[in-house]
Protein backbone atom coordinates (compact mmCIF):
# COMPACT_ATOMS: atom_id res chain seq x y z
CA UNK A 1 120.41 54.48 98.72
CA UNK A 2 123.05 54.43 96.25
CA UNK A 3 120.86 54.34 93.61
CA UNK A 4 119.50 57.33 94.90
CA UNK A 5 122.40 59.76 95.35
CA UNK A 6 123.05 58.67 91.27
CA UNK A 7 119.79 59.87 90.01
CA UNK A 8 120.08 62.51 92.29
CA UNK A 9 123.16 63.61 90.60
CA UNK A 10 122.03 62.85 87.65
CA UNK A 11 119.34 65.48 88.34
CA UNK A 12 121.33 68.43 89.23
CA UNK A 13 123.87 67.65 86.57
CA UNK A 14 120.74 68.19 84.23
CA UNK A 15 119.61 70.97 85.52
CA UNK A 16 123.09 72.81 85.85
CA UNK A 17 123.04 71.93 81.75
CA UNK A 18 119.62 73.28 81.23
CA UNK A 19 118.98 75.89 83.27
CA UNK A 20 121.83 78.48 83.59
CA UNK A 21 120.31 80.54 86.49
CA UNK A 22 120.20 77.68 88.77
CA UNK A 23 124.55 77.54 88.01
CA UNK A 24 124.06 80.95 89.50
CA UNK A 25 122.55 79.90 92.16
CA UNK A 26 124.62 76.82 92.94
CA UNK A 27 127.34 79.24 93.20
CA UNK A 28 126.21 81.81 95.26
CA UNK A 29 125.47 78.90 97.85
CA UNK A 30 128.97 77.54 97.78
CA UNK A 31 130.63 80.48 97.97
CA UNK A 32 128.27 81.20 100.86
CA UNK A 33 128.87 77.67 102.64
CA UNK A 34 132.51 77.67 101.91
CA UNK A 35 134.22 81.08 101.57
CA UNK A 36 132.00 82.19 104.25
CA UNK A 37 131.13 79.10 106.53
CA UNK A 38 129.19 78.27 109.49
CA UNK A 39 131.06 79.82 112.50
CA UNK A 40 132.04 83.56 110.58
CA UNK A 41 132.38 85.64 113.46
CA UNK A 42 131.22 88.43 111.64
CA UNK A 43 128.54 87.31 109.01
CA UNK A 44 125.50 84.97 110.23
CA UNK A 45 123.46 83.57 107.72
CA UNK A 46 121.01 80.99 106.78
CA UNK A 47 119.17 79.49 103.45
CA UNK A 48 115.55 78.29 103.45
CA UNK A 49 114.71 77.78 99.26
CA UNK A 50 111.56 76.76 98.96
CA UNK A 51 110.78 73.86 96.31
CA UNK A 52 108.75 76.21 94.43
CA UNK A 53 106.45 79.51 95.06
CA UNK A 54 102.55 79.87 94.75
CA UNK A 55 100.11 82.44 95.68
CA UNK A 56 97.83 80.23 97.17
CA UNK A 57 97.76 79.65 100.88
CA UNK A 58 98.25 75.94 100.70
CA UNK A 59 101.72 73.91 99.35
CA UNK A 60 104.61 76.06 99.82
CA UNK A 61 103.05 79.37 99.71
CA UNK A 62 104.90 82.47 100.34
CA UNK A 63 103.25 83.42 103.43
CA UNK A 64 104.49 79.92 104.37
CA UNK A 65 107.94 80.74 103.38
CA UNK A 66 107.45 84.51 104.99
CA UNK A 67 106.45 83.15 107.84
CA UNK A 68 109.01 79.89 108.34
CA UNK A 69 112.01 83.07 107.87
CA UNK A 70 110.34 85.09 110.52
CA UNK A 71 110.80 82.82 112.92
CA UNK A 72 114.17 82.28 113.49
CA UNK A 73 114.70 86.06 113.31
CA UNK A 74 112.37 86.91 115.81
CA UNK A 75 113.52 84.27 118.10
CA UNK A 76 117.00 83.76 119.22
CA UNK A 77 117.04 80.01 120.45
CA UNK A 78 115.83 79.49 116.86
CA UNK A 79 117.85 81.45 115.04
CA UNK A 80 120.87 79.67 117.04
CA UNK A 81 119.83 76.20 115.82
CA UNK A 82 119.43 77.20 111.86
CA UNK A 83 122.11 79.48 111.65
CA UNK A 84 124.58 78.62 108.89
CA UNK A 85 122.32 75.95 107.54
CA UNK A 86 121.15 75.33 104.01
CA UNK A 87 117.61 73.62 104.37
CA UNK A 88 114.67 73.41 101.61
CA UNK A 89 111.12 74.10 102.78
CA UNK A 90 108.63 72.09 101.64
């Protein structure tokens, strides 16, 4: 497990090196998850990334991904359980 979380690190460390827009990203998501929070009473929010896009209906497709966001906005009881939660879609 420990091994793991290293190469894991490793990973992102690489990436935050390499590829400048995911920085961007990383940012946006922190400043979401910690300026912002969980229990704002004001703003609700919730992340689904996928772990990549296609245009094929199989993998994680973006009807997939369309239809995995729906959800939770069309349903209440769903919405209440990923609310504030950062969660990758695969």
């Amino acid at each position: 497990m420990l091994i793991s979380r290293y190469r894991q690190k490793c990973v992102i460390g690489l990436l935050r090196l390499l590829v400048p827009p995911h920085v961007d990203n990383v940012q946006a998501a922190d400043c979401i998850r910690c300026k912002v929070g969980q229990n704002d009473p004001m703003i609700e929010w919730a992340s689904v990334p996928p772990d990549g896009l296609i245009n094929e209906p199989n993998q994680t497709s973006r009807i997939n991904v369309a239809c995995f966001m729906s959800t939770p906005v069309n349903d209440v009881g769903i919405w209440q359980v990923w609310k504030g939660r950062m969660s990758v879609i695969y």
